[in-house]
C-alpha atoms as a PDB file:
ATOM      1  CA  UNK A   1      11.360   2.525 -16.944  1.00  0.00           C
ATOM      2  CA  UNK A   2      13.744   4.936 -14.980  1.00  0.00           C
ATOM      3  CA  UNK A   3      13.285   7.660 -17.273  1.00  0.00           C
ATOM      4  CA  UNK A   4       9.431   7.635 -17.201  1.00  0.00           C
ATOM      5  CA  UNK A   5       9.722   6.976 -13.503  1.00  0.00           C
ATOM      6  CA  UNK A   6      11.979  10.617 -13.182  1.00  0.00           C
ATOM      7  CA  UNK A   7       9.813  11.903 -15.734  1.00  0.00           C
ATOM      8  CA  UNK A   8       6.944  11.122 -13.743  1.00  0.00           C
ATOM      9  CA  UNK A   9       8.030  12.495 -10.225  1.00  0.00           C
ATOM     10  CA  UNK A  10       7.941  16.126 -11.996  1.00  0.00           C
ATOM     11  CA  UNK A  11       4.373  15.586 -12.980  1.00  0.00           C
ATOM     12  CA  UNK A  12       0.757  16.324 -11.013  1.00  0.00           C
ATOM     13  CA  UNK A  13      -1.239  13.427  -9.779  1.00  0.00           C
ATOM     14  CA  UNK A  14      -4.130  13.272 -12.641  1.00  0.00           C
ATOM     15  CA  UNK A  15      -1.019  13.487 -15.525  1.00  0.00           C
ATOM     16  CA  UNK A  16       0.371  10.357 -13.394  1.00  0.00           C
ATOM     17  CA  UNK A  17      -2.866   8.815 -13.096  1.00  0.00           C
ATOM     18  CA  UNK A  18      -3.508   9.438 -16.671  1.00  0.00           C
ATOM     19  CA  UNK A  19      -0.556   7.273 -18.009  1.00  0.00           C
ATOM     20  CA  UNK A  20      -1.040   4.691 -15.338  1.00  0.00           C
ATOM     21  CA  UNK A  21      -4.564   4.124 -16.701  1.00  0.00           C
ATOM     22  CA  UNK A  22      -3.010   4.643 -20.658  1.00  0.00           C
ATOM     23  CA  UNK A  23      -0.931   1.313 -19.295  1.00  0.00           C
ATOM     24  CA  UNK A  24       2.532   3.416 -20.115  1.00  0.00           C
ATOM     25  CA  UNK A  25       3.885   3.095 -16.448  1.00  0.00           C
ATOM     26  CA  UNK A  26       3.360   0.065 -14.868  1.00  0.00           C
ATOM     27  CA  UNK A  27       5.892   0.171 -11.964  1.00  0.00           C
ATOM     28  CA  UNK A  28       6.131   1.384  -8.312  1.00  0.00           C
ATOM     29  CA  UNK A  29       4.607   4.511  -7.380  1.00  0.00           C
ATOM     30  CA  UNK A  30       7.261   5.510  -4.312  1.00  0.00           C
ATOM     31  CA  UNK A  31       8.232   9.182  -4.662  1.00  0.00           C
ATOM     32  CA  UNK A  32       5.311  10.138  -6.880  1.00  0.00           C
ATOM     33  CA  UNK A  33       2.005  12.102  -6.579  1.00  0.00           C
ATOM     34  CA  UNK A  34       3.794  14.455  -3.902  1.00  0.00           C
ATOM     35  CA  UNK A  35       1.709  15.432  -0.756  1.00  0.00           C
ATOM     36  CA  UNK A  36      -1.348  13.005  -1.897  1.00  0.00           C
ATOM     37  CA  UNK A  37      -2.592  10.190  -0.096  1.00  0.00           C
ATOM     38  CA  UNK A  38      -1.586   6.710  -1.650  1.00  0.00           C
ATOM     39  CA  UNK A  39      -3.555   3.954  -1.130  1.00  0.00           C
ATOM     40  CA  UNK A  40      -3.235  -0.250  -0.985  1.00  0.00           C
ATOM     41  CA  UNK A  41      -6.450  -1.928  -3.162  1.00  0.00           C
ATOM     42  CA  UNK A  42      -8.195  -5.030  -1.808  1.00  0.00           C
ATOM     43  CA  UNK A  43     -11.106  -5.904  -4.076  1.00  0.00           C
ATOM     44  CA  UNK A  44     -13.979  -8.992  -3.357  1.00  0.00           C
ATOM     45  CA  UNK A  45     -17.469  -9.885  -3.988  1.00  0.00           C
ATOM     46  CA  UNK A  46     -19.986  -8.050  -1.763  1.00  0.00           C
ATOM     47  CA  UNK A  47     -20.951 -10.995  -0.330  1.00  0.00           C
ATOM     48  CA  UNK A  48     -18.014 -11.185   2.141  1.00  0.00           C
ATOM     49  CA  UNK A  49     -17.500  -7.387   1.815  1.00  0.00           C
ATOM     50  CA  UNK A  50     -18.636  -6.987   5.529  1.00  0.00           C
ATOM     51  CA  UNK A  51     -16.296  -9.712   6.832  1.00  0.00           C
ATOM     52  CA  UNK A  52     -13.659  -7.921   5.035  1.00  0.00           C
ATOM     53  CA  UNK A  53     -14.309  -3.964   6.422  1.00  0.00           C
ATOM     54  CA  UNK A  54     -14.509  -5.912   9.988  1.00  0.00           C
ATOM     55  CA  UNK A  55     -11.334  -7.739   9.206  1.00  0.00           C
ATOM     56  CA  UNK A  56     -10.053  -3.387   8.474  1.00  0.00           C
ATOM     57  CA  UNK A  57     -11.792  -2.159  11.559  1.00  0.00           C
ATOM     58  CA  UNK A  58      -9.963  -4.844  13.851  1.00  0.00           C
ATOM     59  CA  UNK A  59      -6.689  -4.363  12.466  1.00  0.00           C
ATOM     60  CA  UNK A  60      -6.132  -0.628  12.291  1.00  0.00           C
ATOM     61  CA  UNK A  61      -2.470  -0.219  11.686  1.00  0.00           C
ATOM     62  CA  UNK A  62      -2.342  -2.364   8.851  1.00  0.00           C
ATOM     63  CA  UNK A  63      -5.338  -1.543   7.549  1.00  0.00           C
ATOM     64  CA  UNK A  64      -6.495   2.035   7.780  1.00  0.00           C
ATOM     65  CA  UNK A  65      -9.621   1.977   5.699  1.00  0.00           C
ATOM     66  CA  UNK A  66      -9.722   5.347   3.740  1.00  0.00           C
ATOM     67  CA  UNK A  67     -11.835   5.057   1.266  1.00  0.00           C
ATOM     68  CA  UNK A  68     -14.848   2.587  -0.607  1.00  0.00           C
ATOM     69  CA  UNK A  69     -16.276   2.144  -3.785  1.00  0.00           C
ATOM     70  CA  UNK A  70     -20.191   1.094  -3.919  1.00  0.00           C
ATOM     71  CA  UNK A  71     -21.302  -2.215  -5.276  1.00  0.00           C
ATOM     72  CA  UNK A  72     -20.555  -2.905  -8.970  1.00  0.00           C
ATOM     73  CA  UNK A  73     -19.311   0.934  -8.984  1.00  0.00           C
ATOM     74  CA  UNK A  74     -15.620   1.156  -9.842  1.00  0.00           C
ATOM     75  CA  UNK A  75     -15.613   4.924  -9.529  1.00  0.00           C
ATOM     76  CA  UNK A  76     -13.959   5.570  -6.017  1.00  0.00           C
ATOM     77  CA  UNK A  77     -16.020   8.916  -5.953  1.00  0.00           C
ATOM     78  CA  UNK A  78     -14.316   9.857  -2.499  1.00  0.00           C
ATOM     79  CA  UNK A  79     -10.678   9.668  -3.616  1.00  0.00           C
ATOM     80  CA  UNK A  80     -10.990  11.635  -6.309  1.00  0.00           C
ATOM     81  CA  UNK A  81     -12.687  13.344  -9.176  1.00  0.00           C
ATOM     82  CA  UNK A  82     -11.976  11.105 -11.915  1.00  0.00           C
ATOM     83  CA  UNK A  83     -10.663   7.192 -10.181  1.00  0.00           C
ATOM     84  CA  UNK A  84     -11.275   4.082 -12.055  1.00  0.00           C
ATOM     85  CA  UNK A  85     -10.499   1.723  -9.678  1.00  0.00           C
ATOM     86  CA  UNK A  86      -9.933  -1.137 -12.837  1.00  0.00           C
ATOM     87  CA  UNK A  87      -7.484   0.545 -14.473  1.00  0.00           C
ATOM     88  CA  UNK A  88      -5.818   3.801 -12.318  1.00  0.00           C
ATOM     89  CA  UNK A  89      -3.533   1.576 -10.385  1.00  0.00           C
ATOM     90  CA  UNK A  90      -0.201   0.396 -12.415  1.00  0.00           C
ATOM     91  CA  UNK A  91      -0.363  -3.561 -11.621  1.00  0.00           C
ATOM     92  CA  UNK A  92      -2.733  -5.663 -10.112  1.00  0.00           C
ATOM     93  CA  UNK A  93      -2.292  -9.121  -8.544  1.00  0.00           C
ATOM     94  CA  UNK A  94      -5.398 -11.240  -9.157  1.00  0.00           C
ATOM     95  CA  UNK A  95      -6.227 -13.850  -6.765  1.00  0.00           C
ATOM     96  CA  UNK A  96      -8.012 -17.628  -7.247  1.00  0.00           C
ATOM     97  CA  UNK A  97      -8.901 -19.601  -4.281  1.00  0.00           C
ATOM     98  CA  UNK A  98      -6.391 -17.883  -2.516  1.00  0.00           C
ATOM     99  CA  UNK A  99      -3.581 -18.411  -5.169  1.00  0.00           C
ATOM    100  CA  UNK A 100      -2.269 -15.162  -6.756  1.00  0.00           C
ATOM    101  CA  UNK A 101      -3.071 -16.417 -10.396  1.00  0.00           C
ATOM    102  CA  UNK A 102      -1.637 -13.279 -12.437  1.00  0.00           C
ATOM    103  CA  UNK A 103      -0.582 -10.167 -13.009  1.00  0.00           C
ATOM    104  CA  UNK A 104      -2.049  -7.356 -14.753  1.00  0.00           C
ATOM    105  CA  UNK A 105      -2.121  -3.610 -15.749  1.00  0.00           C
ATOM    106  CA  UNK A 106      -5.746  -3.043 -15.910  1.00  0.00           C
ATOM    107  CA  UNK A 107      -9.190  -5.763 -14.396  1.00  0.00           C
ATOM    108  CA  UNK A 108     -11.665  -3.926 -17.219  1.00  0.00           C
ATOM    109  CA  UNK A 109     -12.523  -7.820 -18.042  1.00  0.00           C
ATOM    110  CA  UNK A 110     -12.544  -9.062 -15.035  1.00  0.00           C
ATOM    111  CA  UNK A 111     -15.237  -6.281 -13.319  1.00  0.00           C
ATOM    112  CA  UNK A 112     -18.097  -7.855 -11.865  1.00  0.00           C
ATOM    113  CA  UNK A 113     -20.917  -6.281 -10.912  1.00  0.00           C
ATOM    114  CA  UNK A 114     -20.916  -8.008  -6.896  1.00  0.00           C
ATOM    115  CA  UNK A 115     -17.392  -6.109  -6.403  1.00  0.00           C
ATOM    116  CA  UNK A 116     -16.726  -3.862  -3.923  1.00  0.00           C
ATOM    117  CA  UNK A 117     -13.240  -2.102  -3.953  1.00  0.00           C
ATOM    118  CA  UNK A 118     -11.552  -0.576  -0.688  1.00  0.00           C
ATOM    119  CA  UNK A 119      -8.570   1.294  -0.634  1.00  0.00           C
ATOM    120  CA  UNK A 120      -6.389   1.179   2.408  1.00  0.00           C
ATOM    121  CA  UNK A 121      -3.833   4.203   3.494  1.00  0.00           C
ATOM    122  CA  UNK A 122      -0.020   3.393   2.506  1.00  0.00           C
ATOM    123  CA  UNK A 123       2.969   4.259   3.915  1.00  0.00           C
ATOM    124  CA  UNK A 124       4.278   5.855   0.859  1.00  0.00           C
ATOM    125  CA  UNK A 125       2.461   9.022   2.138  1.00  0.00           C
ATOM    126  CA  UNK A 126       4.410   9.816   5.110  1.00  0.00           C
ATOM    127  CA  UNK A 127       7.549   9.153   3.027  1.00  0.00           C
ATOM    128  CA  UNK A 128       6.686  12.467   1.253  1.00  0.00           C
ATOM    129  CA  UNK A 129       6.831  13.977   4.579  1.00  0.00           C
ATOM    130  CA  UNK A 130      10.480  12.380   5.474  1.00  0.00           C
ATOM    131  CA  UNK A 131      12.115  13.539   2.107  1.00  0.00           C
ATOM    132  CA  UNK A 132      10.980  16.823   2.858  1.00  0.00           C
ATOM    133  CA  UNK A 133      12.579  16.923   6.340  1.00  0.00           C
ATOM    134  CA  UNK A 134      15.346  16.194   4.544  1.00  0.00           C
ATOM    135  CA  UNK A 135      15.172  12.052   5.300  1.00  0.00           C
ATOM    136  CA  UNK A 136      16.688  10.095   2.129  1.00  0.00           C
ATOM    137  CA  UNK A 137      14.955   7.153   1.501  1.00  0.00           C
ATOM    138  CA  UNK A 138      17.297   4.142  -0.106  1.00  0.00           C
ATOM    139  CA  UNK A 139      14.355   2.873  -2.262  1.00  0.00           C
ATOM    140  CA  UNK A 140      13.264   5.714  -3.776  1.00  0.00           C
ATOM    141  CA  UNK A 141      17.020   7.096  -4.601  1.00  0.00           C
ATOM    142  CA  UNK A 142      17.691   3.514  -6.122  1.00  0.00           C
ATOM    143  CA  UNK A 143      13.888   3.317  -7.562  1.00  0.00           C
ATOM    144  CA  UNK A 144      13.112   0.007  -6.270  1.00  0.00           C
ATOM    145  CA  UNK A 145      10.268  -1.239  -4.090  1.00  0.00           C
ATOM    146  CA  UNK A 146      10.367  -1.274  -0.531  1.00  0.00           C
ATOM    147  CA  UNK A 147      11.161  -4.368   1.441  1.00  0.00           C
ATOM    148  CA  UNK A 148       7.640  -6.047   2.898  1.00  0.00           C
ATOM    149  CA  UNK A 149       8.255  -8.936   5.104  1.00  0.00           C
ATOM    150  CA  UNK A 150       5.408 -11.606   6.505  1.00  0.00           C
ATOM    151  CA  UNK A 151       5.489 -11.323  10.334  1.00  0.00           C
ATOM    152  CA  UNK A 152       5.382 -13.379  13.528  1.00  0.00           C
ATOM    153  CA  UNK A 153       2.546 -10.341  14.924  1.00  0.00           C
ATOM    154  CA  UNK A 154      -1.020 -12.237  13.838  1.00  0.00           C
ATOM    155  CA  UNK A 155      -4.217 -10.050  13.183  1.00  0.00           C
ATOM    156  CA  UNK A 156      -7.379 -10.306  14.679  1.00  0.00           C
ATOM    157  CA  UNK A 157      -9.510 -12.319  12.471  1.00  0.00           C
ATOM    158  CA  UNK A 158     -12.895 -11.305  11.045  1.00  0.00           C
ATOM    159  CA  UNK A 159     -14.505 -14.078   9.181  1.00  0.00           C
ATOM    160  CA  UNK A 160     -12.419 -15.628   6.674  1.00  0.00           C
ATOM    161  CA  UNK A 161      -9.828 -13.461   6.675  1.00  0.00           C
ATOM    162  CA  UNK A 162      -6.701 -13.156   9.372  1.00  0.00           C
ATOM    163  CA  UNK A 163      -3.124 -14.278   9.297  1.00  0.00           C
ATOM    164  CA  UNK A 164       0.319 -12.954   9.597  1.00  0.00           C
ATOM    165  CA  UNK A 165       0.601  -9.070   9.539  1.00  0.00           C
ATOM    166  CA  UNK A 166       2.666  -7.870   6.968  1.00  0.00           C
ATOM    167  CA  UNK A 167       5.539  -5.041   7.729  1.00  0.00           C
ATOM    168  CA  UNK A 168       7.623  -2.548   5.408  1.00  0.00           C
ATOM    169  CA  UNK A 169      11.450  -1.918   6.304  1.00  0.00           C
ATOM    170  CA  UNK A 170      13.405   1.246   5.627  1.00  0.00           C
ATOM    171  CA  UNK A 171      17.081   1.296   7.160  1.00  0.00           C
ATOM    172  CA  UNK A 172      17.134   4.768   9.038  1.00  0.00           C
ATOM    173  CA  UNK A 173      20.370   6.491  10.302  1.00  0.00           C
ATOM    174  CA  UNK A 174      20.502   6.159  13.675  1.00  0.00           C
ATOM    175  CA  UNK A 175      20.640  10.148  14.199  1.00  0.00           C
ATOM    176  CA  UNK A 176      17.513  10.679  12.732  1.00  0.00           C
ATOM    177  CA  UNK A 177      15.127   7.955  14.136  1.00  0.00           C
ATOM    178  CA  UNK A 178      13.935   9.642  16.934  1.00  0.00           C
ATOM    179  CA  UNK A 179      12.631  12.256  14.245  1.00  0.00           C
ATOM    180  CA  UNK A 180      11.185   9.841  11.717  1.00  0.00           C
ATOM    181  CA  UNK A 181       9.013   7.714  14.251  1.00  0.00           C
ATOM    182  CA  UNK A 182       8.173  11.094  14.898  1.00  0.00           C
ATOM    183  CA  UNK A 183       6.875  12.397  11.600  1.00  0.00           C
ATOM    184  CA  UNK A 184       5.103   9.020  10.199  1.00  0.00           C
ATOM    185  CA  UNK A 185       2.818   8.614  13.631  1.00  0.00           C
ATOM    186  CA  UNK A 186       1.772  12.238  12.326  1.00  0.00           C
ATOM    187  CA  UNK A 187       0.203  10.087   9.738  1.00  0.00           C
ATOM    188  CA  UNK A 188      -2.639   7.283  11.294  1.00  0.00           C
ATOM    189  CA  UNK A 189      -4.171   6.865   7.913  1.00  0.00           C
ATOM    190  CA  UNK A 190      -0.735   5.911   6.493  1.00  0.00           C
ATOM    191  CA  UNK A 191       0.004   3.050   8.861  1.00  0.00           C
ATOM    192  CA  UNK A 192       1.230   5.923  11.657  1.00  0.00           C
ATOM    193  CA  UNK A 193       4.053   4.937  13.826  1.00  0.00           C
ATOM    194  CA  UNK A 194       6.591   1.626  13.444  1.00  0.00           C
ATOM    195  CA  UNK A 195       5.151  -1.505  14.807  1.00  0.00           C
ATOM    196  CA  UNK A 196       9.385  -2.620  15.698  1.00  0.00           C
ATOM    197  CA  UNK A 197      12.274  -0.970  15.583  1.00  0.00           C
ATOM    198  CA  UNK A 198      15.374  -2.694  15.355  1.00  0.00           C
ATOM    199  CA  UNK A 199      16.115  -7.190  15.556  1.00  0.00           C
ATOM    200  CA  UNK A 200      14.056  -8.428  12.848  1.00  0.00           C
ATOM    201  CA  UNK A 201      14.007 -11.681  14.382  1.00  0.00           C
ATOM    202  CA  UNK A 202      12.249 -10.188  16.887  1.00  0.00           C
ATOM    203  CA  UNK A 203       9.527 -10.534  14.702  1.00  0.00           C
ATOM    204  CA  UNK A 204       9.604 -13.222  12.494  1.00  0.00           C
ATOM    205  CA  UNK A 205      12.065 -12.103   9.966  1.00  0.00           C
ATOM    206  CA  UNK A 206      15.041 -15.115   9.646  1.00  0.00           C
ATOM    207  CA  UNK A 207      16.780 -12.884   6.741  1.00  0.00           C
ATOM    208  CA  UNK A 208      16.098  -9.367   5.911  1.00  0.00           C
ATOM    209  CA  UNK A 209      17.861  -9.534   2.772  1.00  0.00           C
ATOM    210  CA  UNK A 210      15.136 -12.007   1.373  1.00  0.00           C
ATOM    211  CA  UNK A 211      11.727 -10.131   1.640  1.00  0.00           C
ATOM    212  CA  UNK A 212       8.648 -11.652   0.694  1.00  0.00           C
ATOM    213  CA  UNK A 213       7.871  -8.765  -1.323  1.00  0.00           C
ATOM    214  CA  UNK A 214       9.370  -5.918  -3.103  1.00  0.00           C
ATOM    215  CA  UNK A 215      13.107  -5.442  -3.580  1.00  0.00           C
ATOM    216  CA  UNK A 216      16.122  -6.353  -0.881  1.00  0.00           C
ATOM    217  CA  UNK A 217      17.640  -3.263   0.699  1.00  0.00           C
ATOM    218  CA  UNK A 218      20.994  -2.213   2.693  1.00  0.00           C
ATOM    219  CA  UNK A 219      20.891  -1.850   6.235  1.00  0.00           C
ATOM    220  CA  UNK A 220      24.602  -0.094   6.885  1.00  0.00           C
ATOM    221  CA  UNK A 221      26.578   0.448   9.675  1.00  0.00           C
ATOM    222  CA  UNK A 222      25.014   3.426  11.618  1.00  0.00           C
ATOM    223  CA  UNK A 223      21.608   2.557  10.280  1.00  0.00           C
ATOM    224  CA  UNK A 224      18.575   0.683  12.292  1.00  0.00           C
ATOM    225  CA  UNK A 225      15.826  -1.101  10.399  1.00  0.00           C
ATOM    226  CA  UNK A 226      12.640   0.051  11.129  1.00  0.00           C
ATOM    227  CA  UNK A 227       9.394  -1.665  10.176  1.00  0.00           C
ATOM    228  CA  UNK A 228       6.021  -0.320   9.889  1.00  0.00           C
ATOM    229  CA  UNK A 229       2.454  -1.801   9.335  1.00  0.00           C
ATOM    230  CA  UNK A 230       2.018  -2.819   5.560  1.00  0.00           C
ATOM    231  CA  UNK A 231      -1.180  -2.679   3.685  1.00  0.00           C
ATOM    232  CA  UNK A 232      -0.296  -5.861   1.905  1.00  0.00           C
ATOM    233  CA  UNK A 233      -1.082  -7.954   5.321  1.00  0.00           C
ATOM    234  CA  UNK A 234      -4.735  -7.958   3.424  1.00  0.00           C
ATOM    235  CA  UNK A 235      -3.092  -9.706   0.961  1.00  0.00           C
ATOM    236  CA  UNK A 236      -2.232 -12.409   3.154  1.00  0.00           C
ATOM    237  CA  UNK A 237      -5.817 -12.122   4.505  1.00  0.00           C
ATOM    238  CA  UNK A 238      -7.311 -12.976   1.199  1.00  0.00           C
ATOM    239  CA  UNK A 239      -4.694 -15.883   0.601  1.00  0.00           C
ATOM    240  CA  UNK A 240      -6.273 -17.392   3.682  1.00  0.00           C
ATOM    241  CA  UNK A 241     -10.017 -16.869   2.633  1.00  0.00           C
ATOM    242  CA  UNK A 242      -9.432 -18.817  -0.388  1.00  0.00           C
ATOM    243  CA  UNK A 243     -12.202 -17.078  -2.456  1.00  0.00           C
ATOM    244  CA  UNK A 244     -12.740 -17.659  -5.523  1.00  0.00           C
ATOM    245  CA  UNK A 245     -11.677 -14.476  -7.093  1.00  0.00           C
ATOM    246  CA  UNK A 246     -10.234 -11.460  -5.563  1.00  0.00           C
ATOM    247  CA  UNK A 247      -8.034  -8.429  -6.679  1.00  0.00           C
ATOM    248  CA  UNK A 248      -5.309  -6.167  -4.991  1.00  0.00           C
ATOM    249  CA  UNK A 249      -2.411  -3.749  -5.840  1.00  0.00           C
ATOM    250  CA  UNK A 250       0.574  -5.727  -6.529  1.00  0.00           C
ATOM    251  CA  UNK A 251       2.599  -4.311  -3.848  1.00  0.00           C
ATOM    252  CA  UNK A 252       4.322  -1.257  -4.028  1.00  0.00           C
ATOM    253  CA  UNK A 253       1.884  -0.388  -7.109  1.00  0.00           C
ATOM    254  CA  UNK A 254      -0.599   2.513  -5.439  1.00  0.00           C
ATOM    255  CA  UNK A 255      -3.504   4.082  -5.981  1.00  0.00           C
ATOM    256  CA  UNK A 256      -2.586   7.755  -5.993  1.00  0.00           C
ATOM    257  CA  UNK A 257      -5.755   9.675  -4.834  1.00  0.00           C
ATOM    258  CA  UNK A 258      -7.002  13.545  -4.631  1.00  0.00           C
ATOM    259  CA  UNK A 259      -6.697  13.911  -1.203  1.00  0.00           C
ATOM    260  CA  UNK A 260      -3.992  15.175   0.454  1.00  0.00           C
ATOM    261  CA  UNK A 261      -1.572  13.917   2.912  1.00  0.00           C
ATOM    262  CA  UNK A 262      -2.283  15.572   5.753  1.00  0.00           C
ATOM    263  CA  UNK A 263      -5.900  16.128   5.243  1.00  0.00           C
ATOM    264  CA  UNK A 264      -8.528  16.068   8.278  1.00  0.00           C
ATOM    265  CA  UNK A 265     -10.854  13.684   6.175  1.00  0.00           C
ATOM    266  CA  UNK A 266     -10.560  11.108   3.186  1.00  0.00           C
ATOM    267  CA  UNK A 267     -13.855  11.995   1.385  1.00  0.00           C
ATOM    268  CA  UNK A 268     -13.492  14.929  -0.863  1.00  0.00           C
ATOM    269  CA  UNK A 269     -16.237  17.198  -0.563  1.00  0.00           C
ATOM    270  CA  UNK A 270     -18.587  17.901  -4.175  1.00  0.00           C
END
């Protein structure tokens, strides 16, 4: 998996796409598809699709909608020139009355005609901008998945859906924090600035080395942790809605879109 995942950072975003959807990477998608947005997936029946975009609209950091599909249409025509939402993303969890049931590496067979897909801006996108400026990133040298912790800072709810929101950490040397909180709040649709900066207990967290998802990482001497808003806090919105079928990302697994990074809007123009 390392090799394909070095081999992969070289490549352009439809070659990465392409062997996502040919199920020959299945992994995270940190450090890949440079300078395009990434996005989280939550995917439900239309039928509590409006609850859902309300549940987006009231919780902005988390959830920065950028982008979704029509009903029964798994083509995310905005994102990109060529997306198939059921099988362009590397793993998916799938959801059952609010239990995540299984994993898999494409939903072809489990399509339904009453979905509606939306893709939510990731952080991953503003790490493009922090490697550049010359900000190493422990997860991505080590090729593991960010830590994502279940916080103590509740969403507004919108229907069904609500709970805990969900934050990413990234230990940050302590000489170059003022510059990162800096560069990511350069990027709203990519969760923007940290929600917290420094005592996880502060919110919530009893043990940063155990995260609720993704992989543990180091916070050294000299380093702060930082957390930012997490796209998989829809994740625990859907846990709490208990529908009957739902489908997301399995975090830390993207959706690597056609639009830039730092582009003024998330609908690509014909």
């Amino acid at each position: 998996m390392n090799q394909i995942f070095d081999r992969l950072k070289t490549q352009s975003t439809p070659a990465v796409r392409a062997q996502i959807r040919a199920c020959a990477y299945a992994g995270h998608t940190a450090g890949l598809g440079k300078n395009m947005l990434q996005a989280n997936l939550a995917i439900l029946p239309a039928s509590h699709a409006l609850d859902f975009m309300r549940f987006c609209q009231r919780n902005p950091k988390p959830c920065p909608l950028v982008g979704v599909s029509d009903t029964g249409n798994p083509m995310m025509m905005t994102l990109g020139r060529d997306i198939d939402i059921r099988t362009d993303i590397p793993a998916y969890y799938v959801y059952r009355d609010g239990v995540q049931a299984e994993t898999v590496t494409d939903i072809i067979d489990l399509w339904q005609d009453d979905f509606v897909a939306f893709a939510l801006g990731c952080s991953f996108t503003f790490e493009h901008a922090l490697e550049q400026a010359g900000i190493g990133l422990w997860h991505i040298t080590n090729n593991t998945t960010v830590p994502m912790f279940a916080s103590n800072i509740q969403t507004v709810p919108a229907g069904p859906f609500g709970g805990a929101t969900v934050v990413s950490m990234r230990a940050i040397p302590d000489a170059q924090l003022d510059d990162v909180i800096a560069i990511s709040k350069r990027f709203p649709m990519a969760h923007g600035a940290p929600l917290h900066v420094g005592d996880p207990a502060a919110i919530g967290i009893a043990d940063i080395a155990s995260p609720d998802w993704g992989d543990p990482a180091p916070v050294p001497a000299g380093t702060t942790p930082v957390f930012w808003a997490c796209g998989v806090t829809p994740q625990v919105a859907i846990m709490q809605a208990k529908l009957p079928l739902c489908i997301t990302h399995k975090p830390g697994a993207m959706l690597i879109t056609d639009v830039a990074d730092d582009a003024e809007t998330t609908i690509l123009q014909p």
